[in-house]
C-alpha atoms as a PDB file:
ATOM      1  CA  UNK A   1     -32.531  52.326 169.207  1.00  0.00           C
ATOM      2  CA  UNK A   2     -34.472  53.877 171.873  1.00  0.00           C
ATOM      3  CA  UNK A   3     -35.964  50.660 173.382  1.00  0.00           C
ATOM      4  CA  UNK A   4     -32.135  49.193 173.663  1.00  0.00           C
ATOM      5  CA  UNK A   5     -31.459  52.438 175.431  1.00  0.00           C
ATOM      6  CA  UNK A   6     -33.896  51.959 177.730  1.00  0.00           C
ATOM      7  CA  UNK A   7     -32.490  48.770 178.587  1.00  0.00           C
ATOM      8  CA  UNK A   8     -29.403  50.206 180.216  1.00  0.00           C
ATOM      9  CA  UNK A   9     -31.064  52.629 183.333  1.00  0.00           C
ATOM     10  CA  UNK A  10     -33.356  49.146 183.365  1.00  0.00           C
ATOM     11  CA  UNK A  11     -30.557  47.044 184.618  1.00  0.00           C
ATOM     12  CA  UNK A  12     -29.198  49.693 186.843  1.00  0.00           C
ATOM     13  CA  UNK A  13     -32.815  50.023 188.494  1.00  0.00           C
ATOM     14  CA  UNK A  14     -32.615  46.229 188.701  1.00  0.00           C
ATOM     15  CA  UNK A  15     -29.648  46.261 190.517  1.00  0.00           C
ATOM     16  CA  UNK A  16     -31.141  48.569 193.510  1.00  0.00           C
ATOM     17  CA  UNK A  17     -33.589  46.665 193.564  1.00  0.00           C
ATOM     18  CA  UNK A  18     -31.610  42.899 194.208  1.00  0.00           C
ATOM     19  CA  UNK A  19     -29.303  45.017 196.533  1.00  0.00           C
ATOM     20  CA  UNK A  20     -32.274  45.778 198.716  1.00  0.00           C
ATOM     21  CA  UNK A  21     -33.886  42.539 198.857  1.00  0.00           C
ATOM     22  CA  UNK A  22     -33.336  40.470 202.193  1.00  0.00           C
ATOM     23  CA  UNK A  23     -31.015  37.465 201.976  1.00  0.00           C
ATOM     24  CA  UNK A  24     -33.181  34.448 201.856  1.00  0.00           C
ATOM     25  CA  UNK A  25     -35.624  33.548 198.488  1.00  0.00           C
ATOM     26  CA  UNK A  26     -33.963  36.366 196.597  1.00  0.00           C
ATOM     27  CA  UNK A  27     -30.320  34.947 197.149  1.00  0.00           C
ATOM     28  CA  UNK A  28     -30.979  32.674 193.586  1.00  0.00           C
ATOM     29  CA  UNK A  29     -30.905  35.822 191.866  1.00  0.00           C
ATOM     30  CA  UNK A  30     -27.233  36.716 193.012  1.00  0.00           C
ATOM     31  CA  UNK A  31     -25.162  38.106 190.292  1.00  0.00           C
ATOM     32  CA  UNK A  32     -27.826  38.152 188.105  1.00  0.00           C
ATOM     33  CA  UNK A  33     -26.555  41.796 186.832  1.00  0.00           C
ATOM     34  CA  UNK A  34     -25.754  42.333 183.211  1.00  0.00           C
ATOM     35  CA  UNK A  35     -22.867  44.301 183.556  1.00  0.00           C
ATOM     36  CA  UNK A  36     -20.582  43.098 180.973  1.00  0.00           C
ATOM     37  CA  UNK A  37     -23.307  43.148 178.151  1.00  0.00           C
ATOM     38  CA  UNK A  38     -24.274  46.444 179.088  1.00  0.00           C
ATOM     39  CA  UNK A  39     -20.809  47.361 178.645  1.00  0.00           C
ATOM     40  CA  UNK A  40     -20.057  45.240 175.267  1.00  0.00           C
ATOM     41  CA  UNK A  41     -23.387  46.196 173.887  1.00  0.00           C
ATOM     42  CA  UNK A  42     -22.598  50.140 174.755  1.00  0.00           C
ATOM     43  CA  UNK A  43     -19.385  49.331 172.660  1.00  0.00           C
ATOM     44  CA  UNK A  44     -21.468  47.916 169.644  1.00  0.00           C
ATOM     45  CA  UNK A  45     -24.169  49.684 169.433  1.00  0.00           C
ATOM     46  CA  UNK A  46     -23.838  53.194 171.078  1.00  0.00           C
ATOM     47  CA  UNK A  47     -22.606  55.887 169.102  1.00  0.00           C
ATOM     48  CA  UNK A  48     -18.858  56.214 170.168  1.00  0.00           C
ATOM     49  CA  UNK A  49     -19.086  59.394 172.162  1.00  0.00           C
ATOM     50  CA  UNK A  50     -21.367  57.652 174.229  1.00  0.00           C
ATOM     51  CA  UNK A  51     -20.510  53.803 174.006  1.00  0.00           C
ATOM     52  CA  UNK A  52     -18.185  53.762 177.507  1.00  0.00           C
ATOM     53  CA  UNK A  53     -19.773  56.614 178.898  1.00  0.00           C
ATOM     54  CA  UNK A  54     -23.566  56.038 179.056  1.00  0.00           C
ATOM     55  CA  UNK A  55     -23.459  52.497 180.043  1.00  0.00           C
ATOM     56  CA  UNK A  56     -20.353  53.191 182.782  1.00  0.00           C
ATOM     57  CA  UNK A  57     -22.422  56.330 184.060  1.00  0.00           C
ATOM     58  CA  UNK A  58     -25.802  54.348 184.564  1.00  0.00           C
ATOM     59  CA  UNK A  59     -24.044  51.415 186.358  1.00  0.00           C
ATOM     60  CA  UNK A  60     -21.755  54.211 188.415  1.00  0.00           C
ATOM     61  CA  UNK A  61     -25.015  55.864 189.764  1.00  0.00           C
ATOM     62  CA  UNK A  62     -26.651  52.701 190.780  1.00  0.00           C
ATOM     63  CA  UNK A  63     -23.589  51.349 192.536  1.00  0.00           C
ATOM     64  CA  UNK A  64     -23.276  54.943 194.271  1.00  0.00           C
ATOM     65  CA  UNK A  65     -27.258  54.303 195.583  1.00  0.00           C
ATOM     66  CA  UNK A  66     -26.261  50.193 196.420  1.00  0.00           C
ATOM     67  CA  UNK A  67     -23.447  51.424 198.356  1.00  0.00           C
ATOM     68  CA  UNK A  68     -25.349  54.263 200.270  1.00  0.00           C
ATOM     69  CA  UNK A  69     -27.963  52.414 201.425  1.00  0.00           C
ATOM     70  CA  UNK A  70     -25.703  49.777 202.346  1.00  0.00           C
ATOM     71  CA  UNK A  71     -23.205  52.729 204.104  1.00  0.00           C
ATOM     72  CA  UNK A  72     -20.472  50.802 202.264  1.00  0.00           C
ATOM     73  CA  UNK A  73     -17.486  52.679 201.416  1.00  0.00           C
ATOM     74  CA  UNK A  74     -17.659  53.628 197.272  1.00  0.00           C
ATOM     75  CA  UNK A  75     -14.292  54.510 196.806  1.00  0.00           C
ATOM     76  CA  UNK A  76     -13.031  51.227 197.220  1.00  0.00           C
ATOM     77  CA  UNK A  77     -10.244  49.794 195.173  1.00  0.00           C
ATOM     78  CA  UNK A  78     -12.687  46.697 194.008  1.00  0.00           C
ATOM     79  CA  UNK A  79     -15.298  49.300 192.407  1.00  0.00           C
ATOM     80  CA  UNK A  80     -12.054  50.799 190.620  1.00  0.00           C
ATOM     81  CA  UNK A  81     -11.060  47.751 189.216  1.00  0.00           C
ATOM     82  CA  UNK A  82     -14.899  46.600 188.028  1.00  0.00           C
ATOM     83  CA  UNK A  83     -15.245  49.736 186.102  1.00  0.00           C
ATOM     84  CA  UNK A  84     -12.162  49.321 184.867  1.00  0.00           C
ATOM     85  CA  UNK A  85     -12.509  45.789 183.419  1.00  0.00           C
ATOM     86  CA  UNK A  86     -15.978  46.729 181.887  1.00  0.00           C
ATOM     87  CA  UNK A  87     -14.665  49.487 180.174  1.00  0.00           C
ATOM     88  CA  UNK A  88     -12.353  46.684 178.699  1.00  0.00           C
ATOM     89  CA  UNK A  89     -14.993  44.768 177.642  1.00  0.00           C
ATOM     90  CA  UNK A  90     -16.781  47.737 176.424  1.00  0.00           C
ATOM     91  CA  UNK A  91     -13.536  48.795 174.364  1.00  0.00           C
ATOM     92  CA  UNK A  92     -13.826  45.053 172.972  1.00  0.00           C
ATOM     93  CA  UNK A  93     -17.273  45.817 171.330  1.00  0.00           C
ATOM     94  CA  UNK A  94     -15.769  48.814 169.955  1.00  0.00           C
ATOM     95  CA  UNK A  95     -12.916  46.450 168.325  1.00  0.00           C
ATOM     96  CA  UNK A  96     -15.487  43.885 167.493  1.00  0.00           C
ATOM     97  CA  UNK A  97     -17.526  46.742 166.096  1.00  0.00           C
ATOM     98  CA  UNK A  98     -14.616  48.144 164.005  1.00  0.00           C
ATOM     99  CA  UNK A  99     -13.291  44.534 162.725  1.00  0.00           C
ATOM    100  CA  UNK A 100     -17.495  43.437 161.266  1.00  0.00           C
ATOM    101  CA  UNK A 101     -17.021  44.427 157.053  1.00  0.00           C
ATOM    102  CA  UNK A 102     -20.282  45.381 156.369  1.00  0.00           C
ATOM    103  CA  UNK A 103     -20.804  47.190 159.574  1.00  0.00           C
ATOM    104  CA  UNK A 104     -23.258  44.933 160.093  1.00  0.00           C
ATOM    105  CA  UNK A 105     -23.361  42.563 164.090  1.00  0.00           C
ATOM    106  CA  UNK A 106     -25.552  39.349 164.433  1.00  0.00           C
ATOM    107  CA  UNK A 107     -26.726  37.240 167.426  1.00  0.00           C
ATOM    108  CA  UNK A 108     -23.708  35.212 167.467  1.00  0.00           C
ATOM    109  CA  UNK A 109     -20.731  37.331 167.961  1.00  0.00           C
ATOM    110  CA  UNK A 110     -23.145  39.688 170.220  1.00  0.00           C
ATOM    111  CA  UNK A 111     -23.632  36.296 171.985  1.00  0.00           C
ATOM    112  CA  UNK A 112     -20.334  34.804 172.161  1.00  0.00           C
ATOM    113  CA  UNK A 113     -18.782  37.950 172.608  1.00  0.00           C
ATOM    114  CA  UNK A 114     -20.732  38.925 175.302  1.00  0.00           C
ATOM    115  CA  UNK A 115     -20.143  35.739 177.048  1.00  0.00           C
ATOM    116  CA  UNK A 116     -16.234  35.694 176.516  1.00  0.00           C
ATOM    117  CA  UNK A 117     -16.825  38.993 178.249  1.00  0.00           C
ATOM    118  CA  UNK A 118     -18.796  37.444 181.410  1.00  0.00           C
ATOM    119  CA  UNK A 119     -15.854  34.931 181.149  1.00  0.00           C
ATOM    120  CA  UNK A 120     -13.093  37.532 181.544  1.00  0.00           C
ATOM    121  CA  UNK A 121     -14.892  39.276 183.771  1.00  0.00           C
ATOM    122  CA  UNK A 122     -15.684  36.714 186.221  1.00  0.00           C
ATOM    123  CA  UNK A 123     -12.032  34.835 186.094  1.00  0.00           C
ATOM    124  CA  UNK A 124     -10.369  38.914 186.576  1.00  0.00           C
ATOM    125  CA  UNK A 125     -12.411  39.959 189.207  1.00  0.00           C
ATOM    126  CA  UNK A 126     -12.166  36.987 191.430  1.00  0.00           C
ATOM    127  CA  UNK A 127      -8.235  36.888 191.041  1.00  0.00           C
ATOM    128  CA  UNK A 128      -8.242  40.497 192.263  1.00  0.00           C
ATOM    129  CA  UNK A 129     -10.289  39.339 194.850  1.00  0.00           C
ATOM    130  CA  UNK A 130      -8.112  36.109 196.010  1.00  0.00           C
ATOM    131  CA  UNK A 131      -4.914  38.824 195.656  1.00  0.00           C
ATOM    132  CA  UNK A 132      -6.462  41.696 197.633  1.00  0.00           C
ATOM    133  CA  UNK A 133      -8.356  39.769 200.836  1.00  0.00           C
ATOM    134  CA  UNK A 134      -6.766  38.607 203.151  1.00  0.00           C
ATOM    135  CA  UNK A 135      -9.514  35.763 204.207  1.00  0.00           C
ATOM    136  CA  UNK A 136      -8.391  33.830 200.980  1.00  0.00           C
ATOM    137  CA  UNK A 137      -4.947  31.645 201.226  1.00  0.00           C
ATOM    138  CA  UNK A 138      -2.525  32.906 199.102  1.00  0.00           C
ATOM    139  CA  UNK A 139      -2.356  29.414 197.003  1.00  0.00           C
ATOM    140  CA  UNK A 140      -3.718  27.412 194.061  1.00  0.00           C
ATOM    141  CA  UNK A 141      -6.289  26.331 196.757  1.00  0.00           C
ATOM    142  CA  UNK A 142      -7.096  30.038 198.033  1.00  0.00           C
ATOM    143  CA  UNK A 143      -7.684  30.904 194.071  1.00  0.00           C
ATOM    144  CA  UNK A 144      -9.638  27.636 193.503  1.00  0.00           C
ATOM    145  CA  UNK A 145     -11.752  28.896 196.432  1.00  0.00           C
ATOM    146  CA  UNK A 146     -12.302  32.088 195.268  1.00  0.00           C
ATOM    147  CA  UNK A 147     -13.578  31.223 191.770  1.00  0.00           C
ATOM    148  CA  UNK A 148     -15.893  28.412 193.178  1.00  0.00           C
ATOM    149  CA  UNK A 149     -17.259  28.501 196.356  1.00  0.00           C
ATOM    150  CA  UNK A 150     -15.666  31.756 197.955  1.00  0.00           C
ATOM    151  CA  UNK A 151     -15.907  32.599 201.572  1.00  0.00           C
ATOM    152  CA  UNK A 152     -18.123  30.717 203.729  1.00  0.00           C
ATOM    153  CA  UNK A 153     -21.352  32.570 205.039  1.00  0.00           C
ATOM    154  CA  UNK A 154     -21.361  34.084 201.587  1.00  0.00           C
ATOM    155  CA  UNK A 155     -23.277  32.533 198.353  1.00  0.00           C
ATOM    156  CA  UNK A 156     -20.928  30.403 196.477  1.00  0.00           C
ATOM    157  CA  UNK A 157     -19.153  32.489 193.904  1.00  0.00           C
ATOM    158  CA  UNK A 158     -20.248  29.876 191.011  1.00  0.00           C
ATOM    159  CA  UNK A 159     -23.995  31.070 191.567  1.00  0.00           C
ATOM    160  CA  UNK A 160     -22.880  34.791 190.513  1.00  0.00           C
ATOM    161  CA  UNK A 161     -21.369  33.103 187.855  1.00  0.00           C
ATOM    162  CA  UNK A 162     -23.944  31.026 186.559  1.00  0.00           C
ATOM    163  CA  UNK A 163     -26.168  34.179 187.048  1.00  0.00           C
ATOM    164  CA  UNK A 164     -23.843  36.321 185.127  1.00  0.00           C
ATOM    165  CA  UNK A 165     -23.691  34.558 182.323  1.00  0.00           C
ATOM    166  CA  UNK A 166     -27.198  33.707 181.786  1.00  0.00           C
ATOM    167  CA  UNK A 167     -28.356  37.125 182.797  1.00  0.00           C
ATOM    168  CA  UNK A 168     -25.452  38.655 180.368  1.00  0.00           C
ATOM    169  CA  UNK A 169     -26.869  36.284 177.606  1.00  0.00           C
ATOM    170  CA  UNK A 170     -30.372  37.114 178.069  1.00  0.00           C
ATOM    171  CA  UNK A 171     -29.423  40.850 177.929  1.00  0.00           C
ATOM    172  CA  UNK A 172     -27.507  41.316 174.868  1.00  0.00           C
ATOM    173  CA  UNK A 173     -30.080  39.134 172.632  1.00  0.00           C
ATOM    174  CA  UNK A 174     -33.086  41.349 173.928  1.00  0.00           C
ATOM    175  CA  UNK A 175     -30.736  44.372 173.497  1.00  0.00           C
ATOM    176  CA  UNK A 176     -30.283  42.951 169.870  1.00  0.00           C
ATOM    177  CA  UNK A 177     -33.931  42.382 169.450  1.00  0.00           C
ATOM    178  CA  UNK A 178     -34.640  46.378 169.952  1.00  0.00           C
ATOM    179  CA  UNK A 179     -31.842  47.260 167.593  1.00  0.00           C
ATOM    180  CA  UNK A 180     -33.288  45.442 164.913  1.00  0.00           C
ATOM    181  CA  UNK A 181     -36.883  46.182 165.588  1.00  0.00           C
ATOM    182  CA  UNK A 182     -35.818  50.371 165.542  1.00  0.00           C
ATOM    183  CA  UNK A 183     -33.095  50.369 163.206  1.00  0.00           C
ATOM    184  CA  UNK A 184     -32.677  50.530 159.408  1.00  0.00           C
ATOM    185  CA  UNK A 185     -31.583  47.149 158.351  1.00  0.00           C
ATOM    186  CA  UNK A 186     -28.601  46.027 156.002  1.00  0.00           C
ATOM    187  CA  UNK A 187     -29.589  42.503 154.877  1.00  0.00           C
ATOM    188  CA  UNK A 188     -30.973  40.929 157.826  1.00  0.00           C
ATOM    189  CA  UNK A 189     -28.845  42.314 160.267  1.00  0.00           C
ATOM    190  CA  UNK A 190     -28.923  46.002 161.919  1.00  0.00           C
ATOM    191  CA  UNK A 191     -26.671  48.813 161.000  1.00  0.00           C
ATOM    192  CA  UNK A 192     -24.413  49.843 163.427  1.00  0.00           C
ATOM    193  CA  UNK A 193     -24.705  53.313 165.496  1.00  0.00           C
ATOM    194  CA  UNK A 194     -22.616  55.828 163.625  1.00  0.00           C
ATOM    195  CA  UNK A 195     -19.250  56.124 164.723  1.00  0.00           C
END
């Protein structure tokens, strides 16, 4: 389990480091942050002392260094809600966790979980968005814009997307990988962390 661990302060590092990359080449890689498969993978795999709180706690310190060296403010309302949604979608690899017979998770719930969680993650967070600024028109057209192309000057909010889920996907079949390479096996798949 240790090399899935590792994973975690991994993505968090990666995060500082797209946050301090000039706009320009580097824009491609826009969104391309793991965060809900840390968080559903925390959920599955963690033991459940530490399932919300390790992967929450890593992603909470790099967004406290992102927002420092940016001199943003990180008490904001948006950073509330984020955390808030991914410890939703870590509370849904608990449940998914809880509801597998033998204790036992393979690549495809990780996989489609992880992406229903990039899903509800994405669609959330951008309706918050389109309700809470001002620059978006309070209509089916302001919400449209928000989930697709967002505010102009800005990347299009469909490359996060995109980003997201791939990057989300990637994550939580390496973060499978290292489970079953370090843990005792049941069958072919991995046991669970204990509970």
């Amino acid at each position: 389990m240790f090399p899935a661990l590792l994973l975690i302060p991994l993505v968090a590092l990666f995060r500082i480091f797209l946050a301090w990359q000039p706009a320009g080449p580097s824009t491609w890689l826009m969104g391309a942050s793991p965060l809900a498969a840390v968080a559903l993978c925390g959920g599955l795999f963690l033991p459940r002392r530490l399932a919300l709180a390790v992967p929450l706690g890593i992603l909470l310190i790099s967004d406290a260094v992102i927002d420092a060296h940016y001199g943003a403010n990180f008490f904001a309302a948006s950073l509330l809600a984020r955390y808030v949604l991914l410890a939703l979608i870590g509370t849904g690899g608990l449940a998914l966790r809880r509801s597998l017979a033998p204790r036992v998770v393979g690549i495809l719930p990780t996989v489609a979980a992880t992406l229903a969680g990039s899903v509800f993650f994405y669609l959330t967070s951008n309706t918050l968005t389109w309700l809470g600024s001002p620059e978006y028109p309070q209509t089916a057209a302001g919400l449209w814009q928000a989930l697709t192309v967002g505010l102009p000057g800005y990347p299009p909010t469909w490359l996060f997307f995109r980003n997201e889920l791939v990057s989300d996907a990637l994550y939580s079949i390496v973060f499978l990988a290292c489970v079953r390479l370090t843990q005792p096996t049941l069958g072919n798949e991995p046991v669970l962390a204990s509970r």
